[in-house]
C-alpha atoms as a PDB file:
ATOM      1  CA  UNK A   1      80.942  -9.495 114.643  1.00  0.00           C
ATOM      2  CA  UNK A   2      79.472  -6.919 111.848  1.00  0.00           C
ATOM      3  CA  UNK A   3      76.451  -5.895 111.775  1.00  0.00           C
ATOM      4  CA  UNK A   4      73.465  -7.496 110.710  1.00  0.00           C
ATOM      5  CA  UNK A   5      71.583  -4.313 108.998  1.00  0.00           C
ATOM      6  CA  UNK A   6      74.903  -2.816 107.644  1.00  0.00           C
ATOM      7  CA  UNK A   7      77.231  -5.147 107.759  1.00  0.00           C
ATOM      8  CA  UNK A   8      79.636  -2.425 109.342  1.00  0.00           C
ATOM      9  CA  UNK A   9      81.590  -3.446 112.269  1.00  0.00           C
ATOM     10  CA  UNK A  10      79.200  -4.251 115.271  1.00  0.00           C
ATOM     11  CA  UNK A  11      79.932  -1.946 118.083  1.00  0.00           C
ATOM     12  CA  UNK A  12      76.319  -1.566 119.703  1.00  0.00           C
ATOM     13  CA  UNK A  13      73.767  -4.047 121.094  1.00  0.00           C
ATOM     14  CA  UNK A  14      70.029  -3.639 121.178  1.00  0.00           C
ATOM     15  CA  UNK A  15      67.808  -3.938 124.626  1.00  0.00           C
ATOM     16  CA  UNK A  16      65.785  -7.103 125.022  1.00  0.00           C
ATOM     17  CA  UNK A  17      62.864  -4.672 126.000  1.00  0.00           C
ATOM     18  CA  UNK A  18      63.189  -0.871 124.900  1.00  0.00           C
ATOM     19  CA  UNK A  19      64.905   0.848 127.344  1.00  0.00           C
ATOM     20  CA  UNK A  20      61.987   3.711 127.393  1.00  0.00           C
ATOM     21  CA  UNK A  21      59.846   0.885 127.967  1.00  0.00           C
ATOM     22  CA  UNK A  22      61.850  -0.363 131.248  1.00  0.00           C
ATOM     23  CA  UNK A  23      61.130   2.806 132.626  1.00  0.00           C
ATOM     24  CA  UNK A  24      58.117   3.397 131.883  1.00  0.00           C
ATOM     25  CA  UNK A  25      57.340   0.102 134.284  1.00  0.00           C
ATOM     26  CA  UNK A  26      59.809   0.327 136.528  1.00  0.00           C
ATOM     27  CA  UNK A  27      60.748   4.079 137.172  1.00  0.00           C
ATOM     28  CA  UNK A  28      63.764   5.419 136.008  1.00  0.00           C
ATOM     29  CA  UNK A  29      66.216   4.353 139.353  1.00  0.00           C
ATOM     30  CA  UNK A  30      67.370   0.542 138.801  1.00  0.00           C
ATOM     31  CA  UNK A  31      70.492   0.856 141.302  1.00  0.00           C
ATOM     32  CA  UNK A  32      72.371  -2.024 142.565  1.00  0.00           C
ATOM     33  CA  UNK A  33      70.436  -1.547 145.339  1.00  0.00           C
ATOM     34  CA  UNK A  34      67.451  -1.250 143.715  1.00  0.00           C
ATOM     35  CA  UNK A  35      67.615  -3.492 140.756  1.00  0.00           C
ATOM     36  CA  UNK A  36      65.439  -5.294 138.561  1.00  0.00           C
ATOM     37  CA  UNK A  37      65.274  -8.585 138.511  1.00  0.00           C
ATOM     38  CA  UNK A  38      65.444 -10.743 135.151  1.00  0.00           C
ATOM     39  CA  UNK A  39      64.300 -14.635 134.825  1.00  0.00           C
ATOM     40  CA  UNK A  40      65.760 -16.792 131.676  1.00  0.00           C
ATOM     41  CA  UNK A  41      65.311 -20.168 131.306  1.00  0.00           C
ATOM     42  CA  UNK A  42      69.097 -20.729 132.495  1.00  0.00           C
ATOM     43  CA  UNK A  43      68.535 -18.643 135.868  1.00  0.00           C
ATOM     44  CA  UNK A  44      65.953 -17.034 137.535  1.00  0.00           C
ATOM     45  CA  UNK A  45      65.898 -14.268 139.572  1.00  0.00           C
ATOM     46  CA  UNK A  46      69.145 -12.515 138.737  1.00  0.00           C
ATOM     47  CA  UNK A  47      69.865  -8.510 139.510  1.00  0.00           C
ATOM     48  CA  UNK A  48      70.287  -6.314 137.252  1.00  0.00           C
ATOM     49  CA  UNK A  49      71.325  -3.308 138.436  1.00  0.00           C
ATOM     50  CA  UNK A  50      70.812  -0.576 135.457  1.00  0.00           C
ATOM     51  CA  UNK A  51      68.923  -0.089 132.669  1.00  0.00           C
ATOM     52  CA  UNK A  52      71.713   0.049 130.313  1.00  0.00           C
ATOM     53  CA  UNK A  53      73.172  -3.687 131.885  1.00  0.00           C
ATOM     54  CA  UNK A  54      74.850  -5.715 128.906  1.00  0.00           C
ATOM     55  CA  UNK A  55      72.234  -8.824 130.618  1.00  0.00           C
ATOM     56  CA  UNK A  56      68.984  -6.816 128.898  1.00  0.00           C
ATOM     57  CA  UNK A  57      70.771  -6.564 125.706  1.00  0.00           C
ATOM     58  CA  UNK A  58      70.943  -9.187 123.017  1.00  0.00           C
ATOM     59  CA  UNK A  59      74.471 -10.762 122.279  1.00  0.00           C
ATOM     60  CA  UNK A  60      73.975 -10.118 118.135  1.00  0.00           C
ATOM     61  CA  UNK A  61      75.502  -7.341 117.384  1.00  0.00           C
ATOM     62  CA  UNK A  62      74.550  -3.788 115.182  1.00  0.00           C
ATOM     63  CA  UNK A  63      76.371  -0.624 114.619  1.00  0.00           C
ATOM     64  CA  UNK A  64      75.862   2.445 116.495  1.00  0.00           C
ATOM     65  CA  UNK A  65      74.590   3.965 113.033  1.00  0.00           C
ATOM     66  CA  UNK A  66      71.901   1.614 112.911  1.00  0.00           C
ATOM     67  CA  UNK A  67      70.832   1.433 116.104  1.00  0.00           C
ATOM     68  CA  UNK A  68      70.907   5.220 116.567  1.00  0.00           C
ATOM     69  CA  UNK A  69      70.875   7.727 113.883  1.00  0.00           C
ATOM     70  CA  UNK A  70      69.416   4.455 111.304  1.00  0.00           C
ATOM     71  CA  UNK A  71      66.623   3.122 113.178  1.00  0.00           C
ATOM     72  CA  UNK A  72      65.857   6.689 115.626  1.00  0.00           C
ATOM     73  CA  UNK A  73      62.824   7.005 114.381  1.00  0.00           C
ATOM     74  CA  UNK A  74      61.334   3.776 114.297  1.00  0.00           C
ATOM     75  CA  UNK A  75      62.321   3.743 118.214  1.00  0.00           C
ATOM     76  CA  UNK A  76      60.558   7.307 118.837  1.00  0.00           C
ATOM     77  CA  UNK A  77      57.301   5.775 117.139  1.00  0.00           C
ATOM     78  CA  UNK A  78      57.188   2.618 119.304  1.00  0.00           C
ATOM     79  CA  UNK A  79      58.213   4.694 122.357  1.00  0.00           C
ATOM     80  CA  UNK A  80      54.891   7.458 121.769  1.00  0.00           C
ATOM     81  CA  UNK A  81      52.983   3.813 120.389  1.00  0.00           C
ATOM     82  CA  UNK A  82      53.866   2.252 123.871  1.00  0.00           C
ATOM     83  CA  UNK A  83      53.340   5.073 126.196  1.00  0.00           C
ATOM     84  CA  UNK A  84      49.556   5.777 124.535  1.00  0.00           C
ATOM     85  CA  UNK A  85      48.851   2.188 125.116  1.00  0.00           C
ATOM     86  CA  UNK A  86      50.214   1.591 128.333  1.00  0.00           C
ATOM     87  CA  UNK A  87      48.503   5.274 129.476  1.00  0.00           C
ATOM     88  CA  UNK A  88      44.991   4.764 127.574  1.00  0.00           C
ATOM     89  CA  UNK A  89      42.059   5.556 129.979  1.00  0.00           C
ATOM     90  CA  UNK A  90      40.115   3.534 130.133  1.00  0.00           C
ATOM     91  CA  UNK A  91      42.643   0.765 130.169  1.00  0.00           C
ATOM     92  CA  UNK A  92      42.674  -1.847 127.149  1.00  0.00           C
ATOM     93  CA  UNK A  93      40.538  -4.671 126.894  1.00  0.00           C
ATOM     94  CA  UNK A  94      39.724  -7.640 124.522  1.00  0.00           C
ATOM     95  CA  UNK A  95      37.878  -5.849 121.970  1.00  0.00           C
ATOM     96  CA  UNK A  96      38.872  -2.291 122.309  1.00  0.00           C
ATOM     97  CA  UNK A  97      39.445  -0.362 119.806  1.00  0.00           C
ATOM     98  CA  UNK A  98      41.921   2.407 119.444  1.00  0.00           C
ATOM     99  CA  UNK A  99      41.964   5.536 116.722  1.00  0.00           C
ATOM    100  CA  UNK A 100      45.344   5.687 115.191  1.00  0.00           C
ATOM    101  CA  UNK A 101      44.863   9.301 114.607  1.00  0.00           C
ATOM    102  CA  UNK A 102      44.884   9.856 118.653  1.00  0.00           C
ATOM    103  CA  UNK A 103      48.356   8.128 118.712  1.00  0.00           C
ATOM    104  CA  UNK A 104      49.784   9.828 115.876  1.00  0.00           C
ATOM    105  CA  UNK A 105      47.803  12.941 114.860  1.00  0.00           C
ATOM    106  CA  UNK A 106      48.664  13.981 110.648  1.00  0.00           C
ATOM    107  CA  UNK A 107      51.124  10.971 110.808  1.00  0.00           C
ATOM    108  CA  UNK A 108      49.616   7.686 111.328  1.00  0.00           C
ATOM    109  CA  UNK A 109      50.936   5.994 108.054  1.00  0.00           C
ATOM    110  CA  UNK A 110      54.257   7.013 108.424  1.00  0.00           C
ATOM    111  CA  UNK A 111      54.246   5.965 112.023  1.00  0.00           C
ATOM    112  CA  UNK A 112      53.069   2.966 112.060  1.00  0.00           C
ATOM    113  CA  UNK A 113      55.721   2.454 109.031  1.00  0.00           C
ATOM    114  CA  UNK A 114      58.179   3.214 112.257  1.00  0.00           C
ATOM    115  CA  UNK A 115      56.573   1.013 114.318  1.00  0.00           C
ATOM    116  CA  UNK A 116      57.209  -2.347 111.953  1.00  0.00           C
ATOM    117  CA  UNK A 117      60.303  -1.402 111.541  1.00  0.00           C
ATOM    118  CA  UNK A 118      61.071  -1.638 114.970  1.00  0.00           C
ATOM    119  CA  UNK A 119      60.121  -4.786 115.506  1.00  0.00           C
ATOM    120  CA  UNK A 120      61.493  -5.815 112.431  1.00  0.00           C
ATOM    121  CA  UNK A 121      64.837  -4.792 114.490  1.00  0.00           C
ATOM    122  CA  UNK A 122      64.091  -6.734 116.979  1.00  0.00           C
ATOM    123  CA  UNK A 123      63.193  -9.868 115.111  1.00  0.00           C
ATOM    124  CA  UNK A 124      66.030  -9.563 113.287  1.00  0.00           C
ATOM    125  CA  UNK A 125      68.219  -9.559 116.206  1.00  0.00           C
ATOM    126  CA  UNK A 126      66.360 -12.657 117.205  1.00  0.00           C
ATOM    127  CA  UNK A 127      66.433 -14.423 114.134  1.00  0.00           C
ATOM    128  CA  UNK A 128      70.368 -13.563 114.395  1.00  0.00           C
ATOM    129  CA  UNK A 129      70.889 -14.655 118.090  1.00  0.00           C
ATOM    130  CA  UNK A 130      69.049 -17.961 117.439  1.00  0.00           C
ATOM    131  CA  UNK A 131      69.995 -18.841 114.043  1.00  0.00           C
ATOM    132  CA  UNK A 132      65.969 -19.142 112.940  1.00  0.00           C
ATOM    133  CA  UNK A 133      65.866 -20.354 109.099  1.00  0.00           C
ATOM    134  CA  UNK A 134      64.668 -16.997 107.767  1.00  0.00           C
ATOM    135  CA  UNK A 135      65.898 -14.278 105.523  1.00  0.00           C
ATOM    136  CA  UNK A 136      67.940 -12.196 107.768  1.00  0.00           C
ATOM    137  CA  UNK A 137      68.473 -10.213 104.534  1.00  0.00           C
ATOM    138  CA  UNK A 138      65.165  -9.383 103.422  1.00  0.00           C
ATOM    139  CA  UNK A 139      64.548  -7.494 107.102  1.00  0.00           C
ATOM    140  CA  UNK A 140      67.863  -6.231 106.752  1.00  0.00           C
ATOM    141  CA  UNK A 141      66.888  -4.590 103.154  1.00  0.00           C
ATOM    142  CA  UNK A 142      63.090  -3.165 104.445  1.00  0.00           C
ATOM    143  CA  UNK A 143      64.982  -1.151 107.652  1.00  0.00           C
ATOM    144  CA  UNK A 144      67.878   0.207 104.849  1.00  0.00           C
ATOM    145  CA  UNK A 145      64.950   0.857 102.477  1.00  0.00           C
ATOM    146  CA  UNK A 146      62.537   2.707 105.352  1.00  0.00           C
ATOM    147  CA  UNK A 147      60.220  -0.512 103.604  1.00  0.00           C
ATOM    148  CA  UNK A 148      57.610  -2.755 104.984  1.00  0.00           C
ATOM    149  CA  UNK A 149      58.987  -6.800 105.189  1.00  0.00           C
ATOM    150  CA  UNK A 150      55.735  -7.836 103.340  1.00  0.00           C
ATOM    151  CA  UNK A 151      55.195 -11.064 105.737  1.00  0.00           C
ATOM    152  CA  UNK A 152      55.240  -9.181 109.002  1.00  0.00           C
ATOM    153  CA  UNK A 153      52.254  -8.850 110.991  1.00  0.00           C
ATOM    154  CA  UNK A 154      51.536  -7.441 114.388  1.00  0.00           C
ATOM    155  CA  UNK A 155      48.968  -7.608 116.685  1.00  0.00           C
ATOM    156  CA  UNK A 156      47.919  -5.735 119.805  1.00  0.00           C
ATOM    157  CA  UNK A 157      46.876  -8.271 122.653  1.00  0.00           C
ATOM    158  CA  UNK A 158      46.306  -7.653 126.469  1.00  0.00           C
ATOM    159  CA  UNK A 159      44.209  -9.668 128.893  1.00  0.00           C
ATOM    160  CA  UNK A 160      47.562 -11.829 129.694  1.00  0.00           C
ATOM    161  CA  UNK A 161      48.616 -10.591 132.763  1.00  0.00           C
ATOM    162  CA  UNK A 162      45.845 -10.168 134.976  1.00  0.00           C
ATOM    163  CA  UNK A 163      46.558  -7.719 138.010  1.00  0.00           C
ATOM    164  CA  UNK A 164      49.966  -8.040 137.474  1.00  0.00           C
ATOM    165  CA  UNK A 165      52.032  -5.327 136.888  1.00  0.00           C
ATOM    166  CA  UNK A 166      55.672  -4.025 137.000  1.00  0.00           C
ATOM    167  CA  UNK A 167      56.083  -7.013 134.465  1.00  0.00           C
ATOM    168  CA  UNK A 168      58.180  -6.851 130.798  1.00  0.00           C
ATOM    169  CA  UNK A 169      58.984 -10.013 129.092  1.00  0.00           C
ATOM    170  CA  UNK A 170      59.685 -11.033 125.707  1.00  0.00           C
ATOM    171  CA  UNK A 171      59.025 -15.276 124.722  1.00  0.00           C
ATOM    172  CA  UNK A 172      60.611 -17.084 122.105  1.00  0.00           C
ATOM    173  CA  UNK A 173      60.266 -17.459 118.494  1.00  0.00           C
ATOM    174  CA  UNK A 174      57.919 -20.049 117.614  1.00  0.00           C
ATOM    175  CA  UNK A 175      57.644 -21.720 113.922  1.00  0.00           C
ATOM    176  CA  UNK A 176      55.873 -23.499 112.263  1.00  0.00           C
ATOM    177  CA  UNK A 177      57.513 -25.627 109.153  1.00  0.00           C
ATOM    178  CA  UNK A 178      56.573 -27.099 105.894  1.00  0.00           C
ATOM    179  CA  UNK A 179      58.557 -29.032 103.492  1.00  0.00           C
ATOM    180  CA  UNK A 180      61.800 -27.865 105.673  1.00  0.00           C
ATOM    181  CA  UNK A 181      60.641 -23.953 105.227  1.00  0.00           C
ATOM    182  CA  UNK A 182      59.577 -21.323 107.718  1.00  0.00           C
ATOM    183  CA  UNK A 183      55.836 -20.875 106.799  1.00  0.00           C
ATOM    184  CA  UNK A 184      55.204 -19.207 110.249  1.00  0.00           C
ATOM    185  CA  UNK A 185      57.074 -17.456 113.150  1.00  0.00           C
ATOM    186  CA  UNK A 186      55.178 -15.671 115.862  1.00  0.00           C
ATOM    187  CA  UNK A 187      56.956 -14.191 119.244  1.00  0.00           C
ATOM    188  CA  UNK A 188      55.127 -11.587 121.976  1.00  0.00           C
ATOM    189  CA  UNK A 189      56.620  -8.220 123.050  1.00  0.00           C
ATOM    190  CA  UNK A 190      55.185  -8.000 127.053  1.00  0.00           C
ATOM    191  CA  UNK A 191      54.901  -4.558 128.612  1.00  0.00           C
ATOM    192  CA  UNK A 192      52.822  -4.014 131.581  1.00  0.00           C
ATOM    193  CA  UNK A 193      49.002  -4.999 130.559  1.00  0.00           C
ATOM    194  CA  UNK A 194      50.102  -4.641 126.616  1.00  0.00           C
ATOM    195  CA  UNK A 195      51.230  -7.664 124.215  1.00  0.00           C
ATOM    196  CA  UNK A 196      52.449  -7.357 120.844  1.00  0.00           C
ATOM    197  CA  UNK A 197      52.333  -9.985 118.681  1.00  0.00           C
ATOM    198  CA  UNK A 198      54.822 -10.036 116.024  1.00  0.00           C
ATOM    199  CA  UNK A 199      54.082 -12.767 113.124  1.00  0.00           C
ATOM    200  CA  UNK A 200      55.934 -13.530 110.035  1.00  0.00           C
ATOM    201  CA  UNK A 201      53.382 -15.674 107.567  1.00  0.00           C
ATOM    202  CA  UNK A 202      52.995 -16.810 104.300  1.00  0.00           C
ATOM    203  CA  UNK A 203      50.347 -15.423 102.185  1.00  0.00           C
ATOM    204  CA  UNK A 204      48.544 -19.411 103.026  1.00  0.00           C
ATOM    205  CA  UNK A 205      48.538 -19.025 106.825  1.00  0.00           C
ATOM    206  CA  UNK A 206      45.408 -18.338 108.430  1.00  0.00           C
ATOM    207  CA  UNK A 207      45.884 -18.531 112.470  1.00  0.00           C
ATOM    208  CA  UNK A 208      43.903 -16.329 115.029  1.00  0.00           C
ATOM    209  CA  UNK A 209      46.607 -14.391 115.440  1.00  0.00           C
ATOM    210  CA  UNK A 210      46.407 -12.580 112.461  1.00  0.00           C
ATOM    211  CA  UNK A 211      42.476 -11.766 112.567  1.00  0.00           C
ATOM    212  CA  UNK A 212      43.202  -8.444 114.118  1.00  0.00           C
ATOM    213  CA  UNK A 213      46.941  -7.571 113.032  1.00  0.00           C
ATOM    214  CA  UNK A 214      47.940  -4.900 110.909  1.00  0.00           C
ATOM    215  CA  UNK A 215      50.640  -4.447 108.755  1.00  0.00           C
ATOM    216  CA  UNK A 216      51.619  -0.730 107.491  1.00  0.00           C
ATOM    217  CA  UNK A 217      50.893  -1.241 103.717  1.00  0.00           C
ATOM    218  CA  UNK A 218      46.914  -1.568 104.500  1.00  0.00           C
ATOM    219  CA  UNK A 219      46.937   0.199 107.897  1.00  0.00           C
ATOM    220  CA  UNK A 220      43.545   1.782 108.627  1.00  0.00           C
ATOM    221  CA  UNK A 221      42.135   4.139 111.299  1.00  0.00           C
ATOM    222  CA  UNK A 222      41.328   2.298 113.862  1.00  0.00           C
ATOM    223  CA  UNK A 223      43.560  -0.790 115.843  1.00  0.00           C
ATOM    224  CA  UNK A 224      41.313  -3.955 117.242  1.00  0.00           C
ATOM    225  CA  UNK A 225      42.844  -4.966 120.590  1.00  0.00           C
ATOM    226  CA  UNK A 226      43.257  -9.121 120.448  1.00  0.00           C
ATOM    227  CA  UNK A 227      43.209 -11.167 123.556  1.00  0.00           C
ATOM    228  CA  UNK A 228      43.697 -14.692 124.603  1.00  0.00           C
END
């Protein structure tokens, strides 16, 4: 299998849920006698006894390139992203409203640049896992390029989980088609109290998810926090 960035041989596999993020929620011990536990629509409840398990990695392949030295970066920025949101005091709500220049002091365009592009990654890897009728290439071409995919939209949602919490999830791709084409494909990233909404859209979609998104080409200076 070669890799879907590259196309070099595939000889790495990305997490389901960023390993940083896993223990960030759930401490950095997941033994076999200790493990987490992860619930698919095939099987519930199933151990998982490390963080680096094959079961919390996608099955599409990459190359260690990209998924390391490539795409470092854009990992580091959702890592410092995730870690401000998950720490902010006090916590999220519907309607908060966080200054990007907290986050990412002198660097907030080029971060949040990082921060698509990660999730770019990982909606690539979906669309490749689950054969989705979009242009693998064209998120392919905006990671190689250090480019934004000018469709994709995120959001930054909490209020889901009530007093949950030791909980990281990620749903499936949902589209919408028209005239047999992809007009819209929305999927949320769970991590403790914090949801990110990752949209693709065409320019004539107008859906409540993408009130409050941002996308790194018009970024501004301050986030709106969405909710359901």
């Amino acid at each position: 299998m070669h890799c879907w960035i590259c196309g070099a041989d595939g000889d790495s596999r990305e997490h389901l849920i960023k390993a940083s993020d896993l223990r960030g929620v759930f401490g950095r011990h997941v033994t076999q006698t200790a493990p987490l536990y992860i619930h698919t629509s095939e099987r519930k409840n199933r151990p998982v006894g490390g963080i680096k398990s094959d079961l919390l990695k996608f099955s599409t392949r990459i190359c260690r390139s990209c998924n390391n030295q490539r795409t470092q970066s854009h990992d580091r920025a959702w890592e410092q992203f995730s870690s401000y949101l998950r720490g902010r005091q006090p916590p999220l709500r519907k309607g908060s409203i966080v200054r990007l220049a907290d986050v990412f002091p002198g660097s907030v365009r080029s971060s949040m640049m990082d921060v698509h592009l990660f999730f770019l990654k990982q909606f690539g890897c979906l669309i490749a896992e689950y054969s989705i009728p979009l242009d693998l290439g064209a998120f392919a071409r905006a990671i190689c390029s250090t480019s934004a995919h000018p469709l994709v939209r995120i959001g930054v949602w909490t209020g889901f989980a009530g007093s949950v919490r030791k909980y990281a999830a990620r749903t499936v791709v949902q589209t919408a088609m028209l005239d047999g084409c992809v007009v819209y494909a929305g999927w949320f990233y769970f991590v403790d109290q914090i949801a990110i909404n990752v949209m693709y859209a065409l320019p004539t979609e107008h859906r409540k998810g993408l009130v409050h998104s941002w996308h790194p080409n018009t970024v501004g200076k301050i986030l709106h926090i969405a909710g359901p």
